[in-house]
Protein backbone atom coordinates (compact mmCIF):
# COMPACT_ATOMS: atom_id res chain seq x y z
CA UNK A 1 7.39 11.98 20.13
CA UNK A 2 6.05 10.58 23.35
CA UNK A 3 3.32 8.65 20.95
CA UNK A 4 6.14 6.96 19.17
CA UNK A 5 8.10 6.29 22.02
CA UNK A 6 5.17 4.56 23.40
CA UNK A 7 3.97 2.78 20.63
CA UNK A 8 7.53 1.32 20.31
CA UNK A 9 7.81 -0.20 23.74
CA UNK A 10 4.62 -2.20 23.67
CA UNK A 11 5.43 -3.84 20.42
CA UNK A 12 6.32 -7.17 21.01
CA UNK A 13 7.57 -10.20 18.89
CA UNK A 14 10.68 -10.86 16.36
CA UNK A 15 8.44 -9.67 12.99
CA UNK A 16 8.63 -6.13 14.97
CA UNK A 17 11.79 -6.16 17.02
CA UNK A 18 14.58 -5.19 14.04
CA UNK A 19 12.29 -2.19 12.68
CA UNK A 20 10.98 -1.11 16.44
CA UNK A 21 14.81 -0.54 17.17
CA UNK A 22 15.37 1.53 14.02
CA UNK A 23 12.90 3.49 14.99
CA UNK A 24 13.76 3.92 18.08
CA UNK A 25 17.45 4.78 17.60
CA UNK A 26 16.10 7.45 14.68
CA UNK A 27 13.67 9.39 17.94
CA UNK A 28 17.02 9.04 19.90
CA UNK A 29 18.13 11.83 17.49
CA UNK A 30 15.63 14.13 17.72
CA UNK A 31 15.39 16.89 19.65
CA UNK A 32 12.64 16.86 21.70
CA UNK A 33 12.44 20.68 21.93
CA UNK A 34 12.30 21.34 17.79
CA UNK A 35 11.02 18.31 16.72
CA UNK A 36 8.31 17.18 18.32
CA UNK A 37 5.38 17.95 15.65
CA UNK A 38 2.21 16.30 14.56
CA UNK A 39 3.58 15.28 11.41
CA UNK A 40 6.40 12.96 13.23
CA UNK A 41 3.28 10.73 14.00
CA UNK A 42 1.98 10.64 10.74
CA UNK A 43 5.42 10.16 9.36
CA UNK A 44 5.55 6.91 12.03
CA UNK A 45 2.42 5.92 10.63
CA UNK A 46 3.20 5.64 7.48
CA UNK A 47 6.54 3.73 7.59
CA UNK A 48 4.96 1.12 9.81
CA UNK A 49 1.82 0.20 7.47
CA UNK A 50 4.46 0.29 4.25
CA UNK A 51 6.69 -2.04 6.82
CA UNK A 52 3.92 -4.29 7.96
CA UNK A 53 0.67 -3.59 5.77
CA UNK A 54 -1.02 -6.86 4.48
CA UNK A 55 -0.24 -7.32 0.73
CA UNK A 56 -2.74 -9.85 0.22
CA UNK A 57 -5.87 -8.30 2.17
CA UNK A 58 -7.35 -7.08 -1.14
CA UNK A 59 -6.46 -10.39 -2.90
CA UNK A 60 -8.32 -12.30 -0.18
CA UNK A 61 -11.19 -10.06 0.38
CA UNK A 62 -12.21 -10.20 -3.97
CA UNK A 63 -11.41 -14.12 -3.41
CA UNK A 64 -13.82 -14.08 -0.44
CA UNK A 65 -16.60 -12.08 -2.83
CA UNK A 66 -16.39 -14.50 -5.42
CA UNK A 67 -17.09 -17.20 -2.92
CA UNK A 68 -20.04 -15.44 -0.89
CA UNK A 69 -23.57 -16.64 -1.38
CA UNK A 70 -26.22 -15.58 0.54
CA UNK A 71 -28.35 -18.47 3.18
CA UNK A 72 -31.93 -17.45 2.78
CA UNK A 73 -33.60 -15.74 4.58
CA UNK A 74 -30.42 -14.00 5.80
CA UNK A 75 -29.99 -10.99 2.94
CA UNK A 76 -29.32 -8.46 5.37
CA UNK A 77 -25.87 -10.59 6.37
CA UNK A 78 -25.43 -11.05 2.56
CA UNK A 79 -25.95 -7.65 1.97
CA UNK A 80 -23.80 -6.46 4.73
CA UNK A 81 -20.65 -8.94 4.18
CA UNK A 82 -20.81 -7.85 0.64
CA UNK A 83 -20.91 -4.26 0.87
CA UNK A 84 -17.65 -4.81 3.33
CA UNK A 85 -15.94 -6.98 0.63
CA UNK A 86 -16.52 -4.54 -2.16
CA UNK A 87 -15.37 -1.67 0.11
CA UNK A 88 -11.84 -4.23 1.25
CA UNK A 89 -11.57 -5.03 -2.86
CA UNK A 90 -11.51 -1.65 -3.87
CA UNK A 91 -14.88 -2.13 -5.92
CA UNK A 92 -17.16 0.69 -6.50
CA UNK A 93 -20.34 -0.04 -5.77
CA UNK A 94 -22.65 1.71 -8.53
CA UNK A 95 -20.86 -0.42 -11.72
CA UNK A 96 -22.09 -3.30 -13.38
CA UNK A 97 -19.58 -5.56 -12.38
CA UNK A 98 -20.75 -5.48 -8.50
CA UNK A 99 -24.19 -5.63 -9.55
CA UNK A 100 -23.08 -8.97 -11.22
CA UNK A 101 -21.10 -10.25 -8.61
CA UNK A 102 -23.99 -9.27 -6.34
CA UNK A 103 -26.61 -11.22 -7.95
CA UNK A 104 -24.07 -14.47 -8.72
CA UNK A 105 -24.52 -15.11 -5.07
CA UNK A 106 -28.10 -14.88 -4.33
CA UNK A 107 -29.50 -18.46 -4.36
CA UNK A 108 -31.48 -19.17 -7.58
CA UNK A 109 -35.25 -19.29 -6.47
CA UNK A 110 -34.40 -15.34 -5.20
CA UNK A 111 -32.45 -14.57 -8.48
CA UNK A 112 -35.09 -15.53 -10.83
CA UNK A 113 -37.46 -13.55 -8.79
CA UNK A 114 -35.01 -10.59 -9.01
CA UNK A 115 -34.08 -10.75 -12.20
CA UNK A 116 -37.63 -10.64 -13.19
CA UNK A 117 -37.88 -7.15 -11.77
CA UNK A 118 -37.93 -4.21 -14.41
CA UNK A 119 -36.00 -1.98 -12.39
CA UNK A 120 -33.48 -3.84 -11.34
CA UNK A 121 -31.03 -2.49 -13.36
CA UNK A 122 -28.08 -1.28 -11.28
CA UNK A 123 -27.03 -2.00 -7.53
CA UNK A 124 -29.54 -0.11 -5.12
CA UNK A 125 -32.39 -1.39 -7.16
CA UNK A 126 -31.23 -5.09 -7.04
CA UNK A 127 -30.04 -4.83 -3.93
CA UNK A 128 -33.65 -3.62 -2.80
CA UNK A 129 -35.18 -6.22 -5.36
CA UNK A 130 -33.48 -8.73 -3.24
CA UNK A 131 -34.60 -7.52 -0.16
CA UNK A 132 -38.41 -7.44 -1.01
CA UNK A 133 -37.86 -11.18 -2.81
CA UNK A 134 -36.70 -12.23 0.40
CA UNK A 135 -39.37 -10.60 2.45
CA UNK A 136 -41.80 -12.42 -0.13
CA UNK A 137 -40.62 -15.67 -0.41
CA UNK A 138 -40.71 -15.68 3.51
CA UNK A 139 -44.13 -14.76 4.10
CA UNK A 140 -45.15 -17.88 1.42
């Protein structure tokens, strides 16, 4: 209870202010001595991301995804920013459909040079495709 309580007096603003009150009033009414169990938290938790979660984060992150192409010779950063996108859009990363949106934003000298690969069939081997493409094209 002494989490909550807290947690409730440092949040600031007038997005926060109506709902921090509620709260507050509903601790008001609980006995310290009876109810005062880990589940309150979790219970606290989980009103205040369905009050205040971000709706659009997994719109924005697949929007970002279709955007993202990768600067040569940077496919560590690519590879990175993608596999953080995939994980914020919900993808999973061993279907087809990743793999695709994977190799849509390597530039096209590296693509042809993946795509050329005979194991490059799913995401780990493209991904590591890419990676030794790069490597390649930077030592020419």
């Amino acid at each position: 209870m002494k989490k909550i309580a807290l947690t409730l007096t440092l949040m600031q603003g007038e997005k926060v202010a109506g709902w921090a009150n509620d709260m507050g009033e509903v601790l008001d009414e609980l006995n310290p001595a009876t109810d005062n169990i880990p589940a309150l938290w979790d219970t606290f938790l989980t009103e205040f991301r369905e009050q205040y979660l971000d709706t659009q984060s997994v719109d924005q992150a697949q929007a970002e995804l279709e955007n993202l192409t990768m600067k040569i010779p940077y496919i560590d950063e690519y590879i990175s920013k993608f596999k953080e996108l995939c994980q914020k859009s919900g993808y999973l990363m061993g279907n087809t459909e990743v793999t695709y949106m994977f190799l849509r934003g390597l530039p096209k000298s590296l693509l042809e040079d993946v795509l050329k690969a005979p194991q490059a069939t799913d995401y780990p081997a493209t991904k590591e495709w890419a990676i030794q493409a790069t490597r390649t094209q930077q030592l020419l």
